[in-house]
Protein backbone atom coordinates (compact mmCIF):
# COMPACT_ATOMS: atom_id res chain seq x y z
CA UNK A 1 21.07 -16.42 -16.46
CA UNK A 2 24.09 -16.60 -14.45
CA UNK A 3 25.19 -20.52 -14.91
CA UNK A 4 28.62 -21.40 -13.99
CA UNK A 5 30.45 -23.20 -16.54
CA UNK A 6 32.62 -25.89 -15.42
CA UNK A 7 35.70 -24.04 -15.13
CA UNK A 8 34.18 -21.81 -12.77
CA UNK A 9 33.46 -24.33 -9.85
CA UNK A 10 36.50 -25.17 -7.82
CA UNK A 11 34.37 -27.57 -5.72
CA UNK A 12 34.58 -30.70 -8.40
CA UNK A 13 32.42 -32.95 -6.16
CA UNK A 14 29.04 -31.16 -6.61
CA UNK A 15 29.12 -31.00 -10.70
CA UNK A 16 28.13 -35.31 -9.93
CA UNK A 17 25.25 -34.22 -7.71
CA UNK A 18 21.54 -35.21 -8.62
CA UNK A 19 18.50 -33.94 -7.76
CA UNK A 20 18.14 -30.03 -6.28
CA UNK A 21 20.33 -28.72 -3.50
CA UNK A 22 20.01 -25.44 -2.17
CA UNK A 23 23.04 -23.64 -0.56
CA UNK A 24 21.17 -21.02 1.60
CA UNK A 25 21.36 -19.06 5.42
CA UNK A 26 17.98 -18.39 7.58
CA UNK A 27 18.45 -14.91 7.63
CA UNK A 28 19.53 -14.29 4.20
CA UNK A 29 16.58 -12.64 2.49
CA UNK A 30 17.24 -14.34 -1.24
CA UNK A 31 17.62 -17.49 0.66
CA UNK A 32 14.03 -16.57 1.93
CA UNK A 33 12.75 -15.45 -1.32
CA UNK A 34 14.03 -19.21 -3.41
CA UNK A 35 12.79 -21.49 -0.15
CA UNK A 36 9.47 -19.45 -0.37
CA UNK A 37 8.98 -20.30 -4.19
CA UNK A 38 10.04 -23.71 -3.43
CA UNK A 39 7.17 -24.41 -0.86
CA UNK A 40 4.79 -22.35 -3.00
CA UNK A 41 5.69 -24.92 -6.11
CA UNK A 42 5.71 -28.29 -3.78
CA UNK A 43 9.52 -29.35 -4.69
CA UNK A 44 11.40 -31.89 -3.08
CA UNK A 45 15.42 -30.26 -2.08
CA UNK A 46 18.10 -31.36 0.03
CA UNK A 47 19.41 -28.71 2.07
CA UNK A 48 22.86 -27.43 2.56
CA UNK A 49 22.23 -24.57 5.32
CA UNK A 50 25.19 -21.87 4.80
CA UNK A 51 26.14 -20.20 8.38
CA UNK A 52 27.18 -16.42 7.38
CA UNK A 53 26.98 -15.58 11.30
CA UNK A 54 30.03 -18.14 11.08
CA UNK A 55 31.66 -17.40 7.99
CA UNK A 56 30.77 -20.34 6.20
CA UNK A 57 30.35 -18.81 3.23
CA UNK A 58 33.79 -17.32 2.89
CA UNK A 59 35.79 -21.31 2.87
CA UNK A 60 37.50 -22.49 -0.24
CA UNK A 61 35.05 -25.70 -0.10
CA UNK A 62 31.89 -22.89 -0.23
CA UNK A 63 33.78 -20.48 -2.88
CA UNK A 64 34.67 -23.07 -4.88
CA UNK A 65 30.88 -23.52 -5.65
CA UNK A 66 29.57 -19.82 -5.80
CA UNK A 67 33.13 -17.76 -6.50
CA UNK A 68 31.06 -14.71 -5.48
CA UNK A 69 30.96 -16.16 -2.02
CA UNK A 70 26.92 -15.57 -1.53
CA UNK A 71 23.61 -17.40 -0.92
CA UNK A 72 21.74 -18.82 -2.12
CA UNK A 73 23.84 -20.93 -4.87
CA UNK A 74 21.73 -24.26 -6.37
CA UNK A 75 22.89 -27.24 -7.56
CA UNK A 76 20.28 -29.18 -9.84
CA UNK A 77 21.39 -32.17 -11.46
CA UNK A 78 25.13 -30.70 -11.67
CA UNK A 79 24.80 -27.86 -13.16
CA UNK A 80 25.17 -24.83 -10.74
CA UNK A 81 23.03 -21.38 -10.75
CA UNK A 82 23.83 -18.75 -8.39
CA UNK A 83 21.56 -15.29 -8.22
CA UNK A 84 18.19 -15.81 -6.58
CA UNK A 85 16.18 -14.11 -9.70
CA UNK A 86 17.99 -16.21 -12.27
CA UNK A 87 17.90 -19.70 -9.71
CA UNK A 88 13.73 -18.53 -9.27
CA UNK A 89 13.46 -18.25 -13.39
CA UNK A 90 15.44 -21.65 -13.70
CA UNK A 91 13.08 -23.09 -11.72
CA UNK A 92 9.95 -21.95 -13.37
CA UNK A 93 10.98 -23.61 -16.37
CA UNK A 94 12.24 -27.04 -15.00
CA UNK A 95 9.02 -26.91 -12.57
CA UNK A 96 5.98 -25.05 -14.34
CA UNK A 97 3.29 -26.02 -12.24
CA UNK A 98 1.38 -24.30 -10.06
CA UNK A 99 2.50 -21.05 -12.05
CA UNK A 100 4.42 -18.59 -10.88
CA UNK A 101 5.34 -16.57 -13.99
CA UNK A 102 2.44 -16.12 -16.26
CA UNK A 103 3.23 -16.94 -19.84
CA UNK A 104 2.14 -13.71 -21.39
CA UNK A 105 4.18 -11.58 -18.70
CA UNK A 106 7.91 -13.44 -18.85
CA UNK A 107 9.69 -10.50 -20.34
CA UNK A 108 7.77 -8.08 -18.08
CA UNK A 109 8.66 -10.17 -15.25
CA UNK A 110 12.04 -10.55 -16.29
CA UNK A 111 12.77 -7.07 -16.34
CA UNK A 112 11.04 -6.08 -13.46
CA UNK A 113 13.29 -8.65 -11.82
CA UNK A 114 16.17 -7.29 -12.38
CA UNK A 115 15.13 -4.15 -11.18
CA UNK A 116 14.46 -5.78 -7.75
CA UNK A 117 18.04 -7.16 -8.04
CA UNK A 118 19.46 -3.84 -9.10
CA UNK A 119 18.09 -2.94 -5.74
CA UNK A 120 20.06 -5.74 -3.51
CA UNK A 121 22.73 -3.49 -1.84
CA UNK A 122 20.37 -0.96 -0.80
CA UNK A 123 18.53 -3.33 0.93
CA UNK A 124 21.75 -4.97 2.49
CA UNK A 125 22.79 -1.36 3.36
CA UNK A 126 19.39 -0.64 5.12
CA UNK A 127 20.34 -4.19 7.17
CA UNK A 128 23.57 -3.47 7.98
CA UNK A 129 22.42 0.36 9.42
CA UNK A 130 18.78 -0.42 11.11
CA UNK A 131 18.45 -3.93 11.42
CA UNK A 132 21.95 -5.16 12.45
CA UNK A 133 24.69 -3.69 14.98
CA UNK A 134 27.33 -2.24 13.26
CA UNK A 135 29.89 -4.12 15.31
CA UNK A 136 28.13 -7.30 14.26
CA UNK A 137 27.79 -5.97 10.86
CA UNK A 138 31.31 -5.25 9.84
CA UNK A 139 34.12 -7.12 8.14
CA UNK A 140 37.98 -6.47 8.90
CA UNK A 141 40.26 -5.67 5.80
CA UNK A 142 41.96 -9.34 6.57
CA UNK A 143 38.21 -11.02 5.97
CA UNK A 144 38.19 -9.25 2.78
CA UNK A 145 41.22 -10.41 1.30
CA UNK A 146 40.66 -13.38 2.73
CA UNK A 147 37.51 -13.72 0.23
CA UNK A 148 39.43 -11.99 -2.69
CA UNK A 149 41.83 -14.46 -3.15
CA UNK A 150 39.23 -17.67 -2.69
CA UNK A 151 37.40 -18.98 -5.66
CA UNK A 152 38.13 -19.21 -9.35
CA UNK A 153 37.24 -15.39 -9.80
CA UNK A 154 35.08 -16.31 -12.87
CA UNK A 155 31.48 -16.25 -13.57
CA UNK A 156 30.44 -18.07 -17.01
CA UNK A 157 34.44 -18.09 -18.18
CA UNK A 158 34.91 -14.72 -17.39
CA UNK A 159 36.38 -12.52 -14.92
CA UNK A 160 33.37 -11.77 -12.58
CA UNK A 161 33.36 -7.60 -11.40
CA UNK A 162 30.42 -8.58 -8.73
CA UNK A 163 33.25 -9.82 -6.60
CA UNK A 164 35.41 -6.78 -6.45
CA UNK A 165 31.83 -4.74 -6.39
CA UNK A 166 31.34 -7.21 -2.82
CA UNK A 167 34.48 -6.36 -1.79
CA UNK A 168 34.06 -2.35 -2.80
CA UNK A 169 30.85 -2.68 -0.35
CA UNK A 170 32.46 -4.04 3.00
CA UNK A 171 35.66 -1.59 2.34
CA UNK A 172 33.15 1.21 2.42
CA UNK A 173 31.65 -0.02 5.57
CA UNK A 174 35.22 0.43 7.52
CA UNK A 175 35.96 3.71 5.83
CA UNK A 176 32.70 4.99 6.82
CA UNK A 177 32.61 2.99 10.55
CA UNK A 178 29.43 1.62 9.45
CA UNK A 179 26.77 2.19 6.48
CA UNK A 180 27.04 6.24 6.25
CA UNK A 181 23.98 8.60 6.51
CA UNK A 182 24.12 9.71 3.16
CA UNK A 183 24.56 5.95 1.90
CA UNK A 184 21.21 5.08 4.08
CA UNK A 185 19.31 8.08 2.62
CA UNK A 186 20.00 7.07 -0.55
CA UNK A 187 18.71 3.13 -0.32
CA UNK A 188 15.89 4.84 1.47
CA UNK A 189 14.96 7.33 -1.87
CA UNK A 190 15.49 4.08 -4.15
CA UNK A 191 12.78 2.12 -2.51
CA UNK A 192 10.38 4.49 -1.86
CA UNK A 193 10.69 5.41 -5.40
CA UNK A 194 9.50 1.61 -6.53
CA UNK A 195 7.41 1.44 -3.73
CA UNK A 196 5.28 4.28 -4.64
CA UNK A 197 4.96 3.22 -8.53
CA UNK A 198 3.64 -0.13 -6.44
CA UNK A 199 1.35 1.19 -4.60
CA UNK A 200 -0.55 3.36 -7.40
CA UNK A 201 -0.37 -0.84 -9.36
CA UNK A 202 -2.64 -2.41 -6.28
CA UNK A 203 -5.20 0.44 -7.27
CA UNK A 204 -8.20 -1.76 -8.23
CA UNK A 205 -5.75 -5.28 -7.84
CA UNK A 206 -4.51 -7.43 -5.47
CA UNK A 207 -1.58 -8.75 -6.30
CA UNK A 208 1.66 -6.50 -7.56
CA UNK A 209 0.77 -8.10 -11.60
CA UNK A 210 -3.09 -8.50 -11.14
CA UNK A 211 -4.91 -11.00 -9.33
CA UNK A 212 -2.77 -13.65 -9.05
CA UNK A 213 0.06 -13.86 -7.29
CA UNK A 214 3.62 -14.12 -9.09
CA UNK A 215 6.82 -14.19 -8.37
CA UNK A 216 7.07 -10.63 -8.18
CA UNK A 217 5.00 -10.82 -5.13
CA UNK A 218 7.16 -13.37 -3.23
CA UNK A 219 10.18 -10.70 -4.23
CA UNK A 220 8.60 -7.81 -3.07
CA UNK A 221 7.76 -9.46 -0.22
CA UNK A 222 10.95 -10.43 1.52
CA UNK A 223 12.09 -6.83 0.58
CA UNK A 224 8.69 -4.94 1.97
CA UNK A 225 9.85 -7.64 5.15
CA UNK A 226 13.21 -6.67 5.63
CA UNK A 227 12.28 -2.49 4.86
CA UNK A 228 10.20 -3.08 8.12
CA UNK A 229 12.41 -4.55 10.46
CA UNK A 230 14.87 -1.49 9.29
CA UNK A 231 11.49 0.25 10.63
CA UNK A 232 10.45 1.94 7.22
CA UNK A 233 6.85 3.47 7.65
CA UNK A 234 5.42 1.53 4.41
CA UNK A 235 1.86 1.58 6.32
CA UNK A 236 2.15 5.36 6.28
CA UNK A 237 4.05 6.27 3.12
CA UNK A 238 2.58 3.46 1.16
CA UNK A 239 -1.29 2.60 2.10
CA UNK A 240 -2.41 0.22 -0.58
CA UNK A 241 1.33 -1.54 -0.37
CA UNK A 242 1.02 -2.00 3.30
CA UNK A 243 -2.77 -3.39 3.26
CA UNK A 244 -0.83 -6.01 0.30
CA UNK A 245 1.69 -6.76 3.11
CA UNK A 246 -0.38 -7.37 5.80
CA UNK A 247 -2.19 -10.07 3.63
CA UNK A 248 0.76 -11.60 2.70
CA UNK A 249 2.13 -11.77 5.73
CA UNK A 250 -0.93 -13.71 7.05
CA UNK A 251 -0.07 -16.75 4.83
CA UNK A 252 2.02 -19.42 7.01
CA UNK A 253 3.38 -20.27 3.92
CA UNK A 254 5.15 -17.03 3.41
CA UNK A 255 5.66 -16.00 6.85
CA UNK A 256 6.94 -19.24 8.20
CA UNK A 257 10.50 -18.55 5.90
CA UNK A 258 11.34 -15.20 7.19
CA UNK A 259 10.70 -15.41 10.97
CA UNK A 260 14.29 -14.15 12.35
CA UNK A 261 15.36 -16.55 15.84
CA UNK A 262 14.32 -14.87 18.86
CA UNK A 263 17.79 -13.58 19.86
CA UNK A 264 18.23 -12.07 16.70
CA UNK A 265 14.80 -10.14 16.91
CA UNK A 266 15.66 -8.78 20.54
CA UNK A 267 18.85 -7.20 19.08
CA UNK A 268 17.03 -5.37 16.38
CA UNK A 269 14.53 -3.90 18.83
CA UNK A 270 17.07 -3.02 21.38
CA UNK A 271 19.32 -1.49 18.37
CA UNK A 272 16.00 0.49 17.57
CA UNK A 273 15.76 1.72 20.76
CA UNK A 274 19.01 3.02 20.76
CA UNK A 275 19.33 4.50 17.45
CA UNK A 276 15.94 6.77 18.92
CA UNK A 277 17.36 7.90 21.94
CA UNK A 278 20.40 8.92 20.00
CA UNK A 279 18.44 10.57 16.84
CA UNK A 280 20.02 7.55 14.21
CA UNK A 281 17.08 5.57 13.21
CA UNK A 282 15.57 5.67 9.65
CA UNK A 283 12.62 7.93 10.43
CA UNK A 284 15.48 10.78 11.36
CA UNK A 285 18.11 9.69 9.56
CA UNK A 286 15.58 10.28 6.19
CA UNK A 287 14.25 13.38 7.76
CA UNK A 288 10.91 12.20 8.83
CA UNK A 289 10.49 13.40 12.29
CA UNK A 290 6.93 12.42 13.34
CA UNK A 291 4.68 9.90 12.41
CA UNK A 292 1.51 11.99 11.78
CA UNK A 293 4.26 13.68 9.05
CA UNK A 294 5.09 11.34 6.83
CA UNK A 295 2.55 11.73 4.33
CA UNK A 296 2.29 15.34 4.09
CA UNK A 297 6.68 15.66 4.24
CA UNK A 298 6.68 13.42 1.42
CA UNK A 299 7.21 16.15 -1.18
CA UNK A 300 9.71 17.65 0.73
CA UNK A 301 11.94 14.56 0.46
CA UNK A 302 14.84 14.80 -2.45
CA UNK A 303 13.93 12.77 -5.57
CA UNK A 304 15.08 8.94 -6.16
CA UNK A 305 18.62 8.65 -7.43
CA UNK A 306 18.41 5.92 -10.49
């Protein structure tokens, strides 16, 4: 569990906070995923709303509380958590009821997890390509060493490589003017990878561990959320996964965290329209050219890269 020690938090003042404080941005989707399992569990937080539209995130005030410079961070009595998975575990034990991680499943949850987190920068390159305009998308060089040299530069007393790994990510994004084909193709292979595995689970179930729904769901579900608004064909690659979805998607008290504002969603649909015209959206970018051929192209597509 990533806990920052003391040393690592530049930002004194919030190691005397009580209570639970969530550092978090609308649009983030493992903001979406912790305020989600928040709602679902009834708990009482104050929140500290984290503009990365505006750069808040990258300020020696905000970096001296996460030094990886990304939301959601929480603050919970003074001690500080950053990572959604390990913040949504944290909170399962200080908060156990109603249950969101069944007893006899916490090291299959665990691990399954951490899969979804091994996952985060495809989905973030998948965002960056289909959902948001490259020009919006992008940082300059000076942003990124702007963010190198804020923050201790430590995670648990150590020096932390997810920052230079951050940094690594938006570097790529100039070198490439944008998230590259080849990068998008490979997110693209990742998920559909997990995604079928997922689908052959719902076979006789509802829920992605059974019958009950977990924490795994709520995960899955931001991701399945985001996949779509990049305009992934889950519905046609992915049957039982999409019926799953749609059900979860019908609950207020899922739905109601992820709804984009307006002027965001007209973007994305305009940048859709676009990227058809011009033969760069997912469906072509993957090499699925037609709807009625996604199922029967799927063993034409290259394997998963793990």
């Amino acid at each position: 569990m990533v806990m920052l020690h003391d040393s690592d938090v530049l930002t004194k003042e919030v190691l005397d906070w009580r209570g639970l404080h969530l550092f978090h941005f609308q649009g983030s989707s493992c903001s979406q995923k912790v305020r989600i399992f928040l709602r679902l569990k009834g708990i009482d937080w104050t929140s500290h709303h984290i503009s990365l539209a505006k750069g808040e995130h990258v300020t020696p005030w905000y970096m001296g509380i996460n030094p990886r410079g990304l939301v959601p961070a929480l603050v919970h009595d003074g001690k500080v958590i950053v990572e959604s998975n390990d913040i949504l575990e944290y909170l399962e034990e200080a908060f156990p009821e109603p249950v969101l991680i069944p007893a006899d499943r916490k090291e299959e949850m665990h691990r399954l997890l951490r899969e979804e987190d091994n996952l985060h920068l495809d989905i973030r390159a998948l965002t960056m390509r289909f959902v948001v305009p490259s020009f919006l998308a992008k940082k300059p060089e000076s942003e990124i060493r702007k963010y190198e040299g804020l923050g201790s530069g430590s995670v648990q007393g150590a020096v932390d490589p997810d920052k230079a790994r951050e940094a690594e990510f938006w570097r790529e994004m100039i070198r490439n003017n944008g998230v590259s084909d080849e990068r998008a193709r490979l997110a693209f292979d990742r998920f559909r990878c997990v995604l079928e595995q997922f689908d052959g689970r719902l076979e006789g179930q509802y829920f992605l561990l059974g019958n009950q729904l977990t924490l795994l769901d709520i995960a899955w579900y931001i991701y399945v959320r985001r996949l779509c608004e990049a305009s992934y064909p889950l519905h046609h690659l992915h049957p039982r996964m999409g019926e799953w979805f749609d059900a979860l998607d019908a609950r207020k008290d899922l739905s109601g965290e992820v709804r984009w504002p307006r002027g965001v969603g007209l973007i994305t649909k305009l940048l859709h329209a676009v990227q058809r015209l011009r033969g760069t959206d997912l469906v072509q970018v993957v090499g699925l050219d037609r709807a009625s051929d996604y199922r029967s192209r799927m063993g034409n597509l290259p394997g998963a890269t793990q």
